[in-house]
Protein backbone atom coordinates (compact mmCIF):
# COMPACT_ATOMS: atom_id res chain seq x y z
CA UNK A 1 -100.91 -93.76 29.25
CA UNK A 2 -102.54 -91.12 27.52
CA UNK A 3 -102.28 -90.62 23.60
CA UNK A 4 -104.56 -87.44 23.52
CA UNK A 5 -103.89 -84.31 22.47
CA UNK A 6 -105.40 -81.63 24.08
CA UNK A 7 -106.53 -78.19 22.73
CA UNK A 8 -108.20 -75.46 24.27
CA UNK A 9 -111.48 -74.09 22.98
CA UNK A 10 -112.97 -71.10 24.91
CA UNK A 11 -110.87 -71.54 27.74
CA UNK A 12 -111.77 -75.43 27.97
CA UNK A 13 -109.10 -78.69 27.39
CA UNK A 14 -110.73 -80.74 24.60
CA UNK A 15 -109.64 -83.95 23.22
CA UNK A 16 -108.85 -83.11 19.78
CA UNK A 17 -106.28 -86.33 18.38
CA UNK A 18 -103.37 -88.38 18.96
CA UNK A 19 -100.63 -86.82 20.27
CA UNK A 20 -98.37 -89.25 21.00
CA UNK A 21 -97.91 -93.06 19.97
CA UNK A 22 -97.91 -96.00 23.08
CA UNK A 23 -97.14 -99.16 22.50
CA UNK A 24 -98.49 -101.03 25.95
CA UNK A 25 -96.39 -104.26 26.39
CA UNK A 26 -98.27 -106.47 28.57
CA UNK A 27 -96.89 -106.91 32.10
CA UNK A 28 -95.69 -110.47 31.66
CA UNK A 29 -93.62 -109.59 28.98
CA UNK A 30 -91.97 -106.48 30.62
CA UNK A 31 -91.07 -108.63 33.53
CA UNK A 32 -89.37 -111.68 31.10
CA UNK A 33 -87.82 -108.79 29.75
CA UNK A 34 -86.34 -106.89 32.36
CA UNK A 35 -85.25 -109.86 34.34
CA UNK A 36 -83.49 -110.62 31.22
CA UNK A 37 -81.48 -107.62 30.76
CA UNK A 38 -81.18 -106.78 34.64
CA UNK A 39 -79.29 -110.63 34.69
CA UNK A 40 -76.99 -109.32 31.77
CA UNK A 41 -78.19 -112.40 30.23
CA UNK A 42 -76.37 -113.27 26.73
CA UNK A 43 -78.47 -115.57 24.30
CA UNK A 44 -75.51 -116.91 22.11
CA UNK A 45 -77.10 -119.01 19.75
CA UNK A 46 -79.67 -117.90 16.99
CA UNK A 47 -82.21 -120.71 18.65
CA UNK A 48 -81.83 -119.66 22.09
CA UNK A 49 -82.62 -116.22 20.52
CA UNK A 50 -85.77 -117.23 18.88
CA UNK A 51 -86.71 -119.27 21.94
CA UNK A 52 -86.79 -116.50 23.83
CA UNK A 53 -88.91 -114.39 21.62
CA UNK A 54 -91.12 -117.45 20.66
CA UNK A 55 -91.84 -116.99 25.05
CA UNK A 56 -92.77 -113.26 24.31
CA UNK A 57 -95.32 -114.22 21.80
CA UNK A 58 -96.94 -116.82 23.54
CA UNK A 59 -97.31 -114.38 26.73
CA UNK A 60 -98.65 -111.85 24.08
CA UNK A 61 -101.12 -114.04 22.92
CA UNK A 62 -102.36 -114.66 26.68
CA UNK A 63 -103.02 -110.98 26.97
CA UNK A 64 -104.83 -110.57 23.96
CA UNK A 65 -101.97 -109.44 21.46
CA UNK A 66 -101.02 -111.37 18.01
CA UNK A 67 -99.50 -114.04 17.26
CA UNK A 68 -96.21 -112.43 16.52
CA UNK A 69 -93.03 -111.22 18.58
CA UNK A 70 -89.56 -110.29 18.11
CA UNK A 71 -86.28 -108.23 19.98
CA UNK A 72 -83.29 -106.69 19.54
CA UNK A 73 -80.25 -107.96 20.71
CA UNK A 74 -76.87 -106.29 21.46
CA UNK A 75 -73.45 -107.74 19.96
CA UNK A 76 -72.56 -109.29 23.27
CA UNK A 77 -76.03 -111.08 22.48
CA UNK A 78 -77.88 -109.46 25.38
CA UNK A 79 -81.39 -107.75 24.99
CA UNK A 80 -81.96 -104.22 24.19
CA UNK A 81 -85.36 -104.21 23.35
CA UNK A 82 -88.63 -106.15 23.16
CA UNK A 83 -91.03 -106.29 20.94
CA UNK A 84 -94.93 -107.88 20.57
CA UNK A 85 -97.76 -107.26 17.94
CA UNK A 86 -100.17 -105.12 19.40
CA UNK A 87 -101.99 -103.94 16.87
CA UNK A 88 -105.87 -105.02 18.11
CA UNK A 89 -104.66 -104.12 21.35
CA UNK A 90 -103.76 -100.43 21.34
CA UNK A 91 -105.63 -99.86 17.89
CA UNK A 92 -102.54 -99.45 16.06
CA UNK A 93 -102.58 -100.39 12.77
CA UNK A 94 -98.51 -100.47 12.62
CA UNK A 95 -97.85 -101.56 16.02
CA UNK A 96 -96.53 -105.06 14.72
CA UNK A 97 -94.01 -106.85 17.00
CA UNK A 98 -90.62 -105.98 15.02
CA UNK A 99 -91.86 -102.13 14.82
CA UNK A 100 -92.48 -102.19 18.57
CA UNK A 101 -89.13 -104.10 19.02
CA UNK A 102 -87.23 -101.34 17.01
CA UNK A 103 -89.11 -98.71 18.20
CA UNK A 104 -87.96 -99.65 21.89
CA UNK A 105 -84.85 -100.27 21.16
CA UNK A 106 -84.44 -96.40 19.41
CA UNK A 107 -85.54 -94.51 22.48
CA UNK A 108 -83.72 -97.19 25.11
CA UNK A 109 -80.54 -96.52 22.85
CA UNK A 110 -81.60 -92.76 22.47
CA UNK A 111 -80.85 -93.06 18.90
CA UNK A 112 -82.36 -92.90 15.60
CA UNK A 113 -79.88 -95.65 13.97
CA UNK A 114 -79.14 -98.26 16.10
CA UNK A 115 -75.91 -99.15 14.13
CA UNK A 116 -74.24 -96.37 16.43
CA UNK A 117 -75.05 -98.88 19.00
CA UNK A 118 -73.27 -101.78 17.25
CA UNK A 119 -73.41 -104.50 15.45
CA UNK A 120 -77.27 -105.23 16.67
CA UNK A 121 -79.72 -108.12 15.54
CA UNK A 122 -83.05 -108.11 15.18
CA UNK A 123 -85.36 -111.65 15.96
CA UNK A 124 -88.62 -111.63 14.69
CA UNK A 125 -90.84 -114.87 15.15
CA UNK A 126 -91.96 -114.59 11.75
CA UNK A 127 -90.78 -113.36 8.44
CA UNK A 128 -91.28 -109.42 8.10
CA UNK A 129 -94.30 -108.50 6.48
CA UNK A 130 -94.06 -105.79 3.82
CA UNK A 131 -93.96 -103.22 6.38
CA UNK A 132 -92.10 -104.27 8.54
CA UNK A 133 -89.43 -105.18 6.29
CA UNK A 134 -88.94 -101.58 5.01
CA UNK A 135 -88.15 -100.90 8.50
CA UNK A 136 -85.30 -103.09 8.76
CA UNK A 137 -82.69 -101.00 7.00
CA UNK A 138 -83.78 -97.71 8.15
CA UNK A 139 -83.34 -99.25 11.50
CA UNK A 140 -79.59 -100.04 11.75
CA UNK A 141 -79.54 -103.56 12.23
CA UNK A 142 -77.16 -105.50 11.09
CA UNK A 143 -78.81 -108.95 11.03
CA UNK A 144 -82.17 -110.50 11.42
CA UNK A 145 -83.32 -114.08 12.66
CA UNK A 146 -86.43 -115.24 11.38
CA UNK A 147 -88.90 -117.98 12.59
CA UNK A 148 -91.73 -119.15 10.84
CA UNK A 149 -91.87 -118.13 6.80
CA UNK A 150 -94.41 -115.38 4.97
CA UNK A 151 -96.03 -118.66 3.76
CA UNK A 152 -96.94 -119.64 7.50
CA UNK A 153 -98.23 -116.49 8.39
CA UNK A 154 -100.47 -116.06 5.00
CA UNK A 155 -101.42 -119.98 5.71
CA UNK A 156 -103.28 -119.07 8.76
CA UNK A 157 -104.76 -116.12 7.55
CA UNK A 158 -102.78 -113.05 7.62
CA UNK A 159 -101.99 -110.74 4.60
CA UNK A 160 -98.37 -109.81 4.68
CA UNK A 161 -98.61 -107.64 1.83
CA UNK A 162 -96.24 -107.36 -1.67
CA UNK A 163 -92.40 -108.16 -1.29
CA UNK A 164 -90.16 -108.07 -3.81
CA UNK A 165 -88.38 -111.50 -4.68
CA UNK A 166 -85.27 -110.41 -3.66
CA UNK A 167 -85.77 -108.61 -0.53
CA UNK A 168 -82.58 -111.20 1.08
CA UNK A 169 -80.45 -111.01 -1.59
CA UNK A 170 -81.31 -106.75 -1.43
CA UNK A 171 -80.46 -106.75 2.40
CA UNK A 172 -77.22 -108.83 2.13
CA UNK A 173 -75.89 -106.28 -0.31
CA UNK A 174 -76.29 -103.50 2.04
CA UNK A 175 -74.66 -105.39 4.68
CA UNK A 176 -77.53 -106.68 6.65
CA UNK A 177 -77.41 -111.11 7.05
CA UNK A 178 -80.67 -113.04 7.64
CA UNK A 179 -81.08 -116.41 9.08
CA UNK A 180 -84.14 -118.09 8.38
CA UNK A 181 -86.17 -121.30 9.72
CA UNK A 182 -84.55 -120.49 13.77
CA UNK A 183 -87.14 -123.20 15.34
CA UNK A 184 -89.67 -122.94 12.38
CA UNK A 185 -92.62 -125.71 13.45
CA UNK A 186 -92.69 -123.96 16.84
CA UNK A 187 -93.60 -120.50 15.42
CA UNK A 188 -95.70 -121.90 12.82
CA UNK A 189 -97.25 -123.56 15.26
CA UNK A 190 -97.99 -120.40 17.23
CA UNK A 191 -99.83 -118.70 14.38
CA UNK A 192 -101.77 -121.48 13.14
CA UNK A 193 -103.04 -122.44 17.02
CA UNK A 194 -104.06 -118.51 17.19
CA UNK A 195 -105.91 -118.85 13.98
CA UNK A 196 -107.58 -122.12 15.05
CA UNK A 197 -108.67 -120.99 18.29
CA UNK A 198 -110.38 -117.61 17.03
CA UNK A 199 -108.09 -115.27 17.27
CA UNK A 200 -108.62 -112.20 15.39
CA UNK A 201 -106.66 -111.92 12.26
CA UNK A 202 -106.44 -107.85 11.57
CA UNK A 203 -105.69 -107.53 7.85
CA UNK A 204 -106.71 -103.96 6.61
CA UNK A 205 -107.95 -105.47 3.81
CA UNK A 206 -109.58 -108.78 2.52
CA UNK A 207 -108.87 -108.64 -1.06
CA UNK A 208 -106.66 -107.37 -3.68
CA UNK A 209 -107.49 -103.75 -4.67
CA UNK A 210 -106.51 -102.68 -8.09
CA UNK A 211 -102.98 -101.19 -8.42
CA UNK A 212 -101.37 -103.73 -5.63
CA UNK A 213 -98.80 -106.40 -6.63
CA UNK A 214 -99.66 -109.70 -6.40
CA UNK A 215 -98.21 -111.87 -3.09
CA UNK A 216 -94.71 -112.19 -2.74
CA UNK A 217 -93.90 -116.20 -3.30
CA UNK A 218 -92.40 -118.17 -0.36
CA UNK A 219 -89.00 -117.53 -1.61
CA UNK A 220 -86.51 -120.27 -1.48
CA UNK A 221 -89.26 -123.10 -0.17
C-alpha cells in the first residue's frame, strides 16, 4: 500500500510526503485473526484473552515486528480488532501494537469512540508505554488486560517513557478497570528472548534529555 502523496509540478506526479498512515499486519496474523472473528469465537477469560494476543506477538516477531501485541475485544468477548508493534517495520515511530489495535478497531467499528460500540476491552501483552497509555481513554475502552509489567519491558531494553504514579488509580476513576499480570512470565519471556536474540530495540532516544521526568516506578511490585 502506498503512503505517498502525490503533487504535480509542471504537469508531472511527484512524490512529495505521507499522505496516508498503513499499518501492514503481517499475513499470519491477519489469518489468526480473521479465522477468529469469522468463527464468532468468544475468549471468556482474561488468560485466554492474553493467550491469544501473546500468539499475535510471537507471529509478529517471526515477521520481523516487536516484541509487543495486543486486541480489542467486544462485550460478548469476541475480537474486533488486532493489533502488533510495527514500528521498525513500516517506519512508524507510533505504530506500537495497542495503537495499531485501536486504530483497527476505530475504522472496523467506523467510529471515533469505541464506547458507542460497547462495553469494549483492550489486551495489550505489555503494560502501555507512555504513549500508548494516553491513548487509552481517548479510545473508549472500558477495560484493559495487561501482560508483562513496564519493569519487564525497560528490563530488556526498551524506554517506555514518564508515567505518572497513578495512571490505574486515574483510569479507574474515569470508569476504565485494568487487570494486570494475565500470564506475566510468558510475556516477559517474549521480550526478554527478543532482546537476547538481537532484536532491535527502537527507543527514540538513549538517554534522558533535560526537561523529561524521570522513569515511572514499577508501581505496585
Amino acid at each position: 500500500m502506498s503512503v505517498t502523496l502525490v503533487g504535480v509540478s509542471h504537469g508531472r506526479p511527484i512524490p512529495v510526503f505521507a499522505s496516508s498512515v498503513t499499518f501492514n499486519l503481517p499475513d499470519t496474523v491477519v489469518v489468526a485473526a480473521t479465522e477468529a472473528i469469522e468463527s464468532q469465537r468468544s475468549f471468556t477469560s482474561s488468560v485466554e484473552k492474553m493467550r491469544f494476543v501473546l500468539n499475535l506477538t510471537a507471529l509478529n516477531i517471526d515477521d520481523g515486528g516487536g516484541p509487543f501485541g495486543a486486541a480489542v475485544f467486544d462485550g460478548d468477548h469476541r475480537l474486533l480488532a488486532p493489533g502488533v508493534n510495527r514500528v521498525v517495520a513500516d517506519s512508524a515511530p507510533v505504530a506500537h501494537a495497542e495503537i495499531v489495535a485501536i486504530a483497527a478497531a476505530g475504522q472496523t467499528a467506523e467510529t471515533w469512540d469505541l464506547a458507542t460500540r460497547g462495553d469494549l476491552t483492550l489486551v495489550t501483552s505489555t503494560e502501555p508505554c507512555a504513549m500508548c497509555l494516553g491513548a487509552v481513554p481517548w479510545s473508549g475502552v472500558g477495560a484493559v488486560i495487561i501482560g508483562s509489567r513496564d519493569a519487564d519491558a525497560r528490563a530488556a531494553g526498551f524506554d517506555e517513557g514518564h508515567k505518572p504514579r497513578d495512571w490505574m488509580e486515574h483510569l479507574a476513576s474515569i470508569g476504565i478497570s485494568v487487570e494486570r499480570d494475565v500470564l506475566r512470565a510468558e510475556a516477559a519471556e517474549a521480550l526478554s528472548d527478543y532482546s537476547t536474540n538481537g532484536g532491535p530495540i527502537y527507543n527514540g532516544r538513549t538517554k534522558p534529555r533535560s526537561g523529561l521526568g524521570p522513569e515511572s516506578p514499577d508501581v505496585g511490585g
